[in-house]
Each structure stands twice: as structure tokens, then as C-alpha cells.
Protein backbone atom coordinates (compact mmCIF):
# COMPACT_ATOMS: atom_id res chain seq x y z
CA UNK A 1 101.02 108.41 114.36
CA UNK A 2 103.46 108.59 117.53
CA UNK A 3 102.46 105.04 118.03
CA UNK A 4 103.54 103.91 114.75
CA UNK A 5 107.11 104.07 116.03
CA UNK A 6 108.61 102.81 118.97
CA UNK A 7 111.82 103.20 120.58
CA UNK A 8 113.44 101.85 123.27
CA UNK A 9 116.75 102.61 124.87
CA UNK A 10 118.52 99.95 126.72
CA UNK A 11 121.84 100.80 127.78
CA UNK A 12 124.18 102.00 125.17
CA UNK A 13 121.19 100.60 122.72
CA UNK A 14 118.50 102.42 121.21
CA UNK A 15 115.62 100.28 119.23
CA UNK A 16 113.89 101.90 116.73
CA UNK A 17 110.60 99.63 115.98
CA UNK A 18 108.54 100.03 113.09
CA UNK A 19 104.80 99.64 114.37
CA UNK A 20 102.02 99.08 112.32
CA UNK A 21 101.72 95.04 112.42
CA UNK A 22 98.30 94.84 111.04
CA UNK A 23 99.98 96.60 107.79
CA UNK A 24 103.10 94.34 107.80
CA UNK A 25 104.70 97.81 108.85
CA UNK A 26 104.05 99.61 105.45
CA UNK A 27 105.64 102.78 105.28
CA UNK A 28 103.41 106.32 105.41
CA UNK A 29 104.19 109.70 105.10
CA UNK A 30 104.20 110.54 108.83
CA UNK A 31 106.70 107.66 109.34
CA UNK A 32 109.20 108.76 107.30
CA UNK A 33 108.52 112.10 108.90
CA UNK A 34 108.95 110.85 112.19
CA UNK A 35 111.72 108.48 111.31
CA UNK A 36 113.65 111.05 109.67
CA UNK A 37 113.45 113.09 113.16
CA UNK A 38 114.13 110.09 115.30
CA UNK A 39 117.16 109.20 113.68
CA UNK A 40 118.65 112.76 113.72
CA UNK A 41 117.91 113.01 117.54
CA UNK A 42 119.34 109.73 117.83
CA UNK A 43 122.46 110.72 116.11
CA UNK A 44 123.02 113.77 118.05
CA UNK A 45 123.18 111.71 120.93
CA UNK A 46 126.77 110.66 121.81
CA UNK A 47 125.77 108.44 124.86
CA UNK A 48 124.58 106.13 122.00
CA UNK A 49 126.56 102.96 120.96
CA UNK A 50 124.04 101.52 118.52
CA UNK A 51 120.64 101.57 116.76
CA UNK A 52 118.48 98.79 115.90
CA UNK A 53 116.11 99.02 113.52
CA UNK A 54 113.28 96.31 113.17
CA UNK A 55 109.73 95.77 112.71
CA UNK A 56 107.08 94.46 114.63
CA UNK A 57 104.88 91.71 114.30
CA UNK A 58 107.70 89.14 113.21
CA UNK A 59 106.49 88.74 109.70
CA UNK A 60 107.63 91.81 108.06
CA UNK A 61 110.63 94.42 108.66
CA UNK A 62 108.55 96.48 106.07
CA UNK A 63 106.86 95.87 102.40
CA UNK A 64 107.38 99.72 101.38
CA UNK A 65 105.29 102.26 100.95
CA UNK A 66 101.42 102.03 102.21
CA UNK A 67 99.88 101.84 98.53
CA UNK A 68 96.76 103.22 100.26
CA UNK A 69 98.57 106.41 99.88
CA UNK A 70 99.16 106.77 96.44
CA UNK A 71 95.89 108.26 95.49
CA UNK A 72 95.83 110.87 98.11
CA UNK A 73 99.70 111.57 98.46
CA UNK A 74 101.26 110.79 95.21
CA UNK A 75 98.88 110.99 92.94
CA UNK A 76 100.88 112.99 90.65
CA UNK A 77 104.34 114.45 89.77
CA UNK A 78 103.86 117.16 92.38
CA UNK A 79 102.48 115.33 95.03
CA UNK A 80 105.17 112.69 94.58
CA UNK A 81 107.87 115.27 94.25
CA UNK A 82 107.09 116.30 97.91
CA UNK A 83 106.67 112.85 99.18
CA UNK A 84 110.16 112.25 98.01
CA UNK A 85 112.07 115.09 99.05
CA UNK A 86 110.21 114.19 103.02
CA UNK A 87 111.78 110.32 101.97
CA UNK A 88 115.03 111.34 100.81
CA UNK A 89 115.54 113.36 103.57
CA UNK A 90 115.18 110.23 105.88
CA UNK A 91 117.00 108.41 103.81
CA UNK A 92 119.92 110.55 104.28
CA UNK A 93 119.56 111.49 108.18
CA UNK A 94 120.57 107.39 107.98
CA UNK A 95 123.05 107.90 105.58
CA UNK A 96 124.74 110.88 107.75
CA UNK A 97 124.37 108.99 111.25
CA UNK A 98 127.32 108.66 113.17
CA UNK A 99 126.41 105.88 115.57
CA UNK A 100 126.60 102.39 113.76
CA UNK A 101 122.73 101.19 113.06
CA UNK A 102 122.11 97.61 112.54
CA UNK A 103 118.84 96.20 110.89
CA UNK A 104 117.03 93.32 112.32
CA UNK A 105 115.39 91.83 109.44
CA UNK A 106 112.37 89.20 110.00
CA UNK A 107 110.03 88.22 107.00
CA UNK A 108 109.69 90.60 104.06
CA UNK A 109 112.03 93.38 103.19
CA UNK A 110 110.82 95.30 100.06
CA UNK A 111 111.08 98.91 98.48
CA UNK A 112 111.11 100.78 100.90
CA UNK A 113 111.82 98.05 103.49
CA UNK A 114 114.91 97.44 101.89
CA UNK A 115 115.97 100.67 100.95
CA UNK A 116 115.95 101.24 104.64
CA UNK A 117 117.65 98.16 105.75
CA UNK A 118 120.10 98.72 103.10
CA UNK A 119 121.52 102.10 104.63
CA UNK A 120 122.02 100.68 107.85
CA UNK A 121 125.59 99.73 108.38
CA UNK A 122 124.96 95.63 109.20
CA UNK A 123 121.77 93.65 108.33
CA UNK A 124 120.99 90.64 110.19
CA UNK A 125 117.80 88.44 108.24
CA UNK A 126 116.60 85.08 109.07
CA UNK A 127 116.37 82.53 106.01
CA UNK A 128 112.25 82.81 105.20
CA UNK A 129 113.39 86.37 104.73
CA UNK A 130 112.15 87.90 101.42
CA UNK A 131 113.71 90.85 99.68
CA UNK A 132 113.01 92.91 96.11
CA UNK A 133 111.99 96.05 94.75
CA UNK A 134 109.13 95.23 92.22
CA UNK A 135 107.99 99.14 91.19
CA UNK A 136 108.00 98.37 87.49
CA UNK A 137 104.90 96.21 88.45
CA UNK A 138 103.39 100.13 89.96
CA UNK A 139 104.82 101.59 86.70
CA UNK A 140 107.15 103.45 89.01
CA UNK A 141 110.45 104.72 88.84
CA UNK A 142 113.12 105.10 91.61
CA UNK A 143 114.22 108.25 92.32
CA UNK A 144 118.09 109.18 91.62
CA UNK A 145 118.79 109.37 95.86
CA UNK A 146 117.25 105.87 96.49
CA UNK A 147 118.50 104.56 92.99
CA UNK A 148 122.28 105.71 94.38
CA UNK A 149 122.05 103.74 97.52
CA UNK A 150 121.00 100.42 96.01
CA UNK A 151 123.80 100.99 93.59
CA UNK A 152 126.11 101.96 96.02
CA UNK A 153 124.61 98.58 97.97
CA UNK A 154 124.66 95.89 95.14
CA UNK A 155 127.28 97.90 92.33
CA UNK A 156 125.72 98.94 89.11
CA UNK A 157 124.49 95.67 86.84
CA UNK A 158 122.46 94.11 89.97
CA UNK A 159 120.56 97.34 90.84
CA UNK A 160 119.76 97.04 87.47
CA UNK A 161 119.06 93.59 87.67
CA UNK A 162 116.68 94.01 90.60
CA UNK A 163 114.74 96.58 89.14
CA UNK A 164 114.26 95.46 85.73
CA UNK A 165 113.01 92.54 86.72
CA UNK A 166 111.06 93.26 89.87
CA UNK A 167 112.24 90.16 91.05
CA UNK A 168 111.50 89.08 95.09
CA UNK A 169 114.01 86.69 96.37
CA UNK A 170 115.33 85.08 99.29
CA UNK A 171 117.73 85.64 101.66
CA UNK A 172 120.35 83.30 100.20
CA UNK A 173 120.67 85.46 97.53
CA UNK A 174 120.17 88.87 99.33
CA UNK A 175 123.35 87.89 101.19
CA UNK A 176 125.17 87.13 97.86
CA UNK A 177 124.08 90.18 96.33
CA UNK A 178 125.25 91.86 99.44
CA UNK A 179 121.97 93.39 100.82
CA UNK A 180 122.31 91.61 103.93
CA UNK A 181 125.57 90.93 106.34
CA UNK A 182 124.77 87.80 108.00
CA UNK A 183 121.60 85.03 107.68
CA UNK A 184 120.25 83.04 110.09
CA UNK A 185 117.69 80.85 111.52
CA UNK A 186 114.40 82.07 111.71
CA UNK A 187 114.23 81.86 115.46
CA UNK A 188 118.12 83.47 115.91
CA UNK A 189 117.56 86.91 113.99
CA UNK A 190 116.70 88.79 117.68
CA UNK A 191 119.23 87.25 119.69
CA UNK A 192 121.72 87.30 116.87
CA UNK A 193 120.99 91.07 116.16
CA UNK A 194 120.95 92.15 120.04
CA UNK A 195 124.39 89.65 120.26
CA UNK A 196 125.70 91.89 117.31
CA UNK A 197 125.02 95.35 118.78
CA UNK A 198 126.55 94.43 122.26
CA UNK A 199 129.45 93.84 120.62
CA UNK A 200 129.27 96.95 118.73
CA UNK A 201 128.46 98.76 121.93
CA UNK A 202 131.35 96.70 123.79
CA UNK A 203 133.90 98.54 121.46
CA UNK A 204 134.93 102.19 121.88
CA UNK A 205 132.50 104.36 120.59
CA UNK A 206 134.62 107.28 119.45
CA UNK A 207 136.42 104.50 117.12
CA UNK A 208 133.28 103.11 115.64
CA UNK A 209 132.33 106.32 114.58
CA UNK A 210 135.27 107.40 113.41
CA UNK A 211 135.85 104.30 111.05
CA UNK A 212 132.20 104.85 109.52
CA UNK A 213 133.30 108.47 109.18
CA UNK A 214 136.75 107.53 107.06
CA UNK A 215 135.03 104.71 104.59
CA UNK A 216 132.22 107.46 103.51
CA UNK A 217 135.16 110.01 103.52
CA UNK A 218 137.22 107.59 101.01
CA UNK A 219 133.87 107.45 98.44
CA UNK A 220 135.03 110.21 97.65
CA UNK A 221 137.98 110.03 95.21
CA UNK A 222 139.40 113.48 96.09
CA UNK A 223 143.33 113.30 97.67
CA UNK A 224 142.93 113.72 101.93
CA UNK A 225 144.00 116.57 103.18
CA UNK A 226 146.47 116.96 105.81
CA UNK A 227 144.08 117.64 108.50
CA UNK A 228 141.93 114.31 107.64
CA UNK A 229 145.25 112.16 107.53
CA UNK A 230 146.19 113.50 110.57
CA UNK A 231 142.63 112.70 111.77
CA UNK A 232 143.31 109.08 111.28
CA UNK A 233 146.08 109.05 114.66
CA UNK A 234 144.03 111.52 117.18
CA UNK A 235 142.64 108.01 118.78
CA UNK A 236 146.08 108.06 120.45
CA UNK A 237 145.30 111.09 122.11
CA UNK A 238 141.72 109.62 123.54
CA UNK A 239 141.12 108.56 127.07
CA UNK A 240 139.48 105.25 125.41
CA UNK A 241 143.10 104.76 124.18
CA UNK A 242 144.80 104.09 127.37
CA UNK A 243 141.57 102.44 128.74
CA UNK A 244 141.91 100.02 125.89
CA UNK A 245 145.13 98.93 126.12
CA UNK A 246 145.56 98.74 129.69
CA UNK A 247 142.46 96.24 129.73
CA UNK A 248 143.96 94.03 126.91
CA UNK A 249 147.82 94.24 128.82
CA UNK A 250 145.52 93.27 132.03
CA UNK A 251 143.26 90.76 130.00
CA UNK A 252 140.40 92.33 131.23
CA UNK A 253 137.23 94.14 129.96
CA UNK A 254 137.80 97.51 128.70
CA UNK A 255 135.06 100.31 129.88
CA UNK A 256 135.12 102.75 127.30
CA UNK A 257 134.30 106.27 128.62
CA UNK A 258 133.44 108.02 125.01
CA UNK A 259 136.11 110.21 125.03
């Protein structure tokens, strides 16, 4: 199963490939395991800018879950109850991660696929792309964890929308539903994607990670405390600070340093 995902570090960039082509990158129990562990190393890692997630192949980012797995994995409440818990747990190490992850989203994006996408903080889909979440049709329910995201994705009445109906549509209306951040052509998702997380990587890292840190901080309704206010002006006191404006004065380039 180490083959079934890839990564690939290119500078500040990390790609994190989905690899099983021949199943349109279906989603199995050991690759959520090993997802889940890739993207807390990755996250750890402060040398990291951004993380691309994608499939291979071209024609899928991923349908879900392998279905060849229900009768030996999740063939009942019990089995399923573990399979979750290993999902959710993935599901969450995305949630949590600090560096800014982008998804690069060719042909379908379903279930799983898009539950996955969905968590990653831009998605980038070319216009054949196909997205839904049809698991009344499998007389299955989604769990309260995954159910929260697409909520949290779409707001309330089109979660509901998309799972009552089971519904797979296009990218048009992805994008106006708010599942993906940007469409377009076909033959411009990769280069738009890798465009996208240059520029992400081009920025200073301590301030993308502190802006994804302050819009999951104000989810929560709770009054800041003084500490987290105060949090909001230590970029002053950051070596990228005077790097930064010092370029822009100059009109040059900054080179962030990370700290």
C-alpha cells in the first residue's frame, strides 16, 4: 500500500498524490491510514509552504470509498464504527494542518473525494469536473464529523440538499455552492494549481499560518482572550516583517526566512 500514495517535495511544495489509477483512486482503509500519517508529518514540518493534493491518472481526484471494501471492512455497525473513527481521524489531521493545502481537482470528486477536497483550504477543478455525495443510493448515512464539514463547506440547507438527493453535478455549480475556489479549463487545472501554490509559497509562511489559525479560532463564538488579541500584532516582531517591507520599499522580491 506505500505505493498507493505518492509524495513529492519540490521546494517549499509538498505533493501528496493519490495512486491507484486503475481504481479512479478509490479510497481504502490503508489510505486513509497512511494519509492520515502523511499529513500529520507534513504538518509538523515548518520548512513547508504548501500541500497539494491530487490524484493520478487525470480522470479522477477520487470517487470515495473502494465499495470492494464494504463486505470485508464495513460490513456492519462495528466494523464501520472502526473504519470511521481511522477516517475521521484523517479527516481532522487536515482539518488541524497548519500549512495551507490546496486540492487539484481533475475529473470526479465524490464522497469521499470531496469530503477530502473540501477540507483543503483552496480547490482548483477543471470544468468536466464532477462532484456529489450519492450514499442514500448505498443506504448510507454520513457520519456527524464528515456531515459537519460539508455543512461547514456549503451552510446547512445545501448539505442537505446534496445528500437528500444524491445528486452529481458539475463544476459550475460546485463553485456556486462553494465546494470549489476557482474553475478552469480542463487542460489549466495543473498549471493553475502549481501557479496557485507558488504564490502561496511566495508569501511569508509564518503569516499564512497564522491567518488559517485566527479564521478557525473565530468559529468559535467565545470572546478572545487577551493573549490571542495580542497574538494578532506579534508579526511585527518577526524577522519576515522587516524582510517584507524592506523588499516592497525596494520593489523587490521578498525572501521570507520563516521566522
Amino acid at each position: 500500500m506505500s505505493d498507493a500514495i505518492l509524495v513529492e517535495r519540490k521546494g517549499n511544495v509538498a505533493t501528496v498524490t493519490l495512486n491507484r489509477p486503475h481504481k479512479l483512486n478509490a479510497l481504502t482503509k490503508p489510505l486513509w491510514q497512511r494519509l492520515g500519517d502523511l499529513l500529520i508529518e507534513l504538518g509538523a514540518d515548518e520548512s513547508l509552504r504548501c500541500i497539494v493534493l491530487r490524484g493520478a491518472g487525470g480522470k479522477a481526484f477520487s470517487p470515495g470509498n473502494d465499495i470492494s471494501e464494504f463486505e470485508t471492512d464495513r460490513s456492519n455497525p462495528e466494523q464501520a464504527k472502526a473504519y470511521g473513527k481511522l477516517m475521521h481521524r484523517t479527516l481532522q489531521a487536515l482539518r488541524d494542518c497548519p500549512v495551507p493545502t490546496l486540492a487539484l481537482i481533475e475529473g470526479i470528486c465524490v464522497g469521499g473525494g470531496m469530503e477530502i477536497a473540501g477540507l483543503c483550504d483552496l480547490r482548483i477543478c477543471g470544468r468536466s469536473s464532477r462532484f456529489g455525495a450519492p450514499i442514500n443510493r448505498l443506504g448510507l448515512v454520513m457520519a456527524y464529523p464528515e456531515i459537519e464539514s460539508l455543512r461547514d463547506l456549503v451552510g446547512e440547507k445545501r448539505a442537505l440538499e446534496i445528500l437528500l438527493e444524491g445528486r452529481i453535478f458539475g463544476a459550475e455549480e460546485a463553485q456556486d455552492m462553494g465546494i470549489v475556489t476557482r474553475v478552469v479549463d480542463d487542460d489549466a487545472v495543473e498549471s493553475e494549481a502549481y501557479a496557485t501554490a507558488e504564490r502561496i509559497a511566495d508569501g511569508a509562511p509564518l503569516v499564512a499560518r497564522w491567518h488559517k489559525k485566527f479564521l478557525k479560532r473565530l468559529r468559535n463564538a467565545a470572546p478572545l482572550s487577551e493573549a490571542e488579541f495580542d497574538e494578532g500584532f506579534a508579526c511585527y516582531g518577526t524577522e519576515d516583517f522587516g524582510i517584507g517591507y524592506r523588499a516592497f520599499l525596494a520593489k523587490e522580491k521578498p525572501d521570507f526566512k520563516g521566522r
